[in-house]
PDB file of N, CA and C in Angstrom:
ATOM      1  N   UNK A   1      64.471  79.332  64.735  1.00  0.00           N
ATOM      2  CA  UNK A   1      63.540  79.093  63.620  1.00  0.00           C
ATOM      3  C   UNK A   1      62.880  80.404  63.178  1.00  0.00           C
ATOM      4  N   UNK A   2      62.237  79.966  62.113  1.00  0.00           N
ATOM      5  CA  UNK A   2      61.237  81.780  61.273  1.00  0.00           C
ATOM      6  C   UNK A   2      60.201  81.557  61.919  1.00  0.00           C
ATOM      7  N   UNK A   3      59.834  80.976  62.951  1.00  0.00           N
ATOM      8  CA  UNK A   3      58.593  81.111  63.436  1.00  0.00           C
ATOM      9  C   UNK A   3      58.562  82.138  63.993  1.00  0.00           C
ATOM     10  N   UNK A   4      59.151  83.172  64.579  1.00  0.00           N
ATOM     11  CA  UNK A   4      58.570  84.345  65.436  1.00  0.00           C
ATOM     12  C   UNK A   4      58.872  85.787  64.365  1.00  0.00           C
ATOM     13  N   UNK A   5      58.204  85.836  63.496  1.00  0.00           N
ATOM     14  CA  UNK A   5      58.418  86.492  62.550  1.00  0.00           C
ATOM     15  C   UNK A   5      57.752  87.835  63.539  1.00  0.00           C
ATOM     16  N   UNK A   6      58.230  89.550  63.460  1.00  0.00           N
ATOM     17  CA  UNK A   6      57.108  90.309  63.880  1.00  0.00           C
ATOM     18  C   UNK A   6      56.272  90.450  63.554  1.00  0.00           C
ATOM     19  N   UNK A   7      55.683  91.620  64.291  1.00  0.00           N
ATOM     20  CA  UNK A   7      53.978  92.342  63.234  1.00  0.00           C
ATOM     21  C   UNK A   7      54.297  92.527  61.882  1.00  0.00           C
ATOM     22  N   UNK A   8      55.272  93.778  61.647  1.00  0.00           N
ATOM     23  CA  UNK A   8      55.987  93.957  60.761  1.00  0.00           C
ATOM     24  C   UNK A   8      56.070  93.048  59.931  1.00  0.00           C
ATOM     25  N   UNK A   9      56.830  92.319  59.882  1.00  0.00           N
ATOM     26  CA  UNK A   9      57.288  91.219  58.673  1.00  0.00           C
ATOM     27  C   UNK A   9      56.120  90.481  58.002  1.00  0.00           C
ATOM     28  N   UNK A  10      55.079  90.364  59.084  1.00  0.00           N
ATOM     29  CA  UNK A  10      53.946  89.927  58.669  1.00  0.00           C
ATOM     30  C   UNK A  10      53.101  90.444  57.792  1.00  0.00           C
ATOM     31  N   UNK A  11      52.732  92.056  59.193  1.00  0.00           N
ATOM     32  CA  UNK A  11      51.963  92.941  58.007  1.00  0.00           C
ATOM     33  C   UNK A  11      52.634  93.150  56.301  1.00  0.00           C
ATOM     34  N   UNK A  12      53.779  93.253  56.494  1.00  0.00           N
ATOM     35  CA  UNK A  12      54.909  93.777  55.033  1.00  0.00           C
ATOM     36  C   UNK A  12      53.883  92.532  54.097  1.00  0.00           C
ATOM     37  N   UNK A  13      54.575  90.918  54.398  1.00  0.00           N
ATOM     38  CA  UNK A  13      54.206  90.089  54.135  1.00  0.00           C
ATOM     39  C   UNK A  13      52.931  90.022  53.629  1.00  0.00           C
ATOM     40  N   UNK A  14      51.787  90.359  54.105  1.00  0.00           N
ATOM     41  CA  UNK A  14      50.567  90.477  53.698  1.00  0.00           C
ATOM     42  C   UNK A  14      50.428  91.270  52.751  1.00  0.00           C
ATOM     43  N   UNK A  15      51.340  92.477  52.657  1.00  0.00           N
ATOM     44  CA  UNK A  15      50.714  93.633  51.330  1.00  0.00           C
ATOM     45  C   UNK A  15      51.615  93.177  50.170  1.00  0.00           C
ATOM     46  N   UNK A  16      52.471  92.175  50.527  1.00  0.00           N
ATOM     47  CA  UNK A  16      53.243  91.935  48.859  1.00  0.00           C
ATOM     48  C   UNK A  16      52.586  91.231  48.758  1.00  0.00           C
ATOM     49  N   UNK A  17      51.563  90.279  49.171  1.00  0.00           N
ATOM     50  CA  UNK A  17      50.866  89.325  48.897  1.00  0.00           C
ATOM     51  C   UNK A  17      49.530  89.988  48.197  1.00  0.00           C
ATOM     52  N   UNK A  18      48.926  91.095  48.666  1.00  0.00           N
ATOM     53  CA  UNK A  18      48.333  91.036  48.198  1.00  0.00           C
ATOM     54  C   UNK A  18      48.348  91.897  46.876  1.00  0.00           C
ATOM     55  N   UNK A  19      49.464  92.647  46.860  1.00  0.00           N
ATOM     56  CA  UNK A  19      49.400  93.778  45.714  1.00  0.00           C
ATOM     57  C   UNK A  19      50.046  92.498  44.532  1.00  0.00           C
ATOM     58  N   UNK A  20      50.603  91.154  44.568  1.00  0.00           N
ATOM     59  CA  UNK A  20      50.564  90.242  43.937  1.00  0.00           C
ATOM     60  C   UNK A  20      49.560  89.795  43.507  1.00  0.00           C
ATOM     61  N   UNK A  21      48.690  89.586  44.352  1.00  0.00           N
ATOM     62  CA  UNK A  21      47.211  89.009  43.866  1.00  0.00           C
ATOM     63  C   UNK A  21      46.264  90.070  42.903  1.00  0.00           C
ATOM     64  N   UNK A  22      46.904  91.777  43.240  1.00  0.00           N
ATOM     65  CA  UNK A  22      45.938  92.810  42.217  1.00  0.00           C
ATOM     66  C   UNK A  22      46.585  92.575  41.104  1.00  0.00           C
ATOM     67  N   UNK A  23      48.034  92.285  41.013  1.00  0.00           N
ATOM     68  CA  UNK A  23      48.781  92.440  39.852  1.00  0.00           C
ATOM     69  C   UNK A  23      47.820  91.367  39.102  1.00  0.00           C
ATOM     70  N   UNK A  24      48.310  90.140  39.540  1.00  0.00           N
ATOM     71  CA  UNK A  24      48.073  88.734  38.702  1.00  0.00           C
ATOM     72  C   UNK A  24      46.133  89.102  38.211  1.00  0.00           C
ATOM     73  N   UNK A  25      45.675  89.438  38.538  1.00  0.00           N
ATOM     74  CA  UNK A  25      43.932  89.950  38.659  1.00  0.00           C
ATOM     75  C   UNK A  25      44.046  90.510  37.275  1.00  0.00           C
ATOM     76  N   UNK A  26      44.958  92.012  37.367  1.00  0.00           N
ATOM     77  CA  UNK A  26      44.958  92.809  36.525  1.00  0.00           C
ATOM     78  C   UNK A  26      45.845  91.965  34.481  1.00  0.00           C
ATOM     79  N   UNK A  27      46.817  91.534  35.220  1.00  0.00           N
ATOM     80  CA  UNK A  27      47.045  91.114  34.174  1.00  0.00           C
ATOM     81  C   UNK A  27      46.304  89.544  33.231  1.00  0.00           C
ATOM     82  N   UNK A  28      45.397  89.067  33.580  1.00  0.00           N
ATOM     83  CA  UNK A  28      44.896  87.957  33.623  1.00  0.00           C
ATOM     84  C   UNK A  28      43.021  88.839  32.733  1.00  0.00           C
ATOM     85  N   UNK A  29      43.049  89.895  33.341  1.00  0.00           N
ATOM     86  CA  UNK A  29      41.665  90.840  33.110  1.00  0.00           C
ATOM     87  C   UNK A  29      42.471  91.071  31.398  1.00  0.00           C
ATOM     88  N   UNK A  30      43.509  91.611  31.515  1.00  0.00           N
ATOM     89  CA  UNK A  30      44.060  92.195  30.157  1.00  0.00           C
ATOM     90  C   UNK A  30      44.356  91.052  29.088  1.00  0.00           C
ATOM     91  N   UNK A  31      44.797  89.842  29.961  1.00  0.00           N
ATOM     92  CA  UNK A  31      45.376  88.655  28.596  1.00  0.00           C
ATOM     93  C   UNK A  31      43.909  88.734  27.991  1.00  0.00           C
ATOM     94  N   UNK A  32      42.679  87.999  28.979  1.00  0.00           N
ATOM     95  CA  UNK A  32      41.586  87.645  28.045  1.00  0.00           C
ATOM     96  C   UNK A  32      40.773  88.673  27.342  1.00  0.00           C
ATOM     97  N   UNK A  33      41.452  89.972  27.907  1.00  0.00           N
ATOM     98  CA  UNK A  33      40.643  91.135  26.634  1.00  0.00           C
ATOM     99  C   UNK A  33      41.670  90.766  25.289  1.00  0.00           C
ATOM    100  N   UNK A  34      42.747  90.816  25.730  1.00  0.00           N
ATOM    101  CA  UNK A  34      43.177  90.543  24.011  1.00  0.00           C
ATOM    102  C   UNK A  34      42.855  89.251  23.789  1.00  0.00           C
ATOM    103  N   UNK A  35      42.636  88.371  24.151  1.00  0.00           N
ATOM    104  CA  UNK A  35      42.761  87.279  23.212  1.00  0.00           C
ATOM    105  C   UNK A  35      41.172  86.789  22.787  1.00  0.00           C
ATOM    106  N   UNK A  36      40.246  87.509  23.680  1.00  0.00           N
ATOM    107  CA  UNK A  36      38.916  87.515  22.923  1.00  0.00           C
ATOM    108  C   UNK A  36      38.743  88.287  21.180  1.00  0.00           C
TER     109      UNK A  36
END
């Protein structure tokens, strides 16, 4: 099973997650400047 994922895969895991979450931030900051 994927349960024994390493540190690694995890840590990795965590920074696409979160540089996903700056993206979606950033682009979400920009839709409602234009559409104000």
């Amino acid at each position: 099973k994927g349960d024994n994922m390493n540190q690694e895969e995890k840590e990795l895991g965590f920074m696409i997650v979160e540089a996903l979450a700056l993206l979606l931030s950033h682009n979400q900051k920009n839709a409602s400047k234009y559409m104000n």
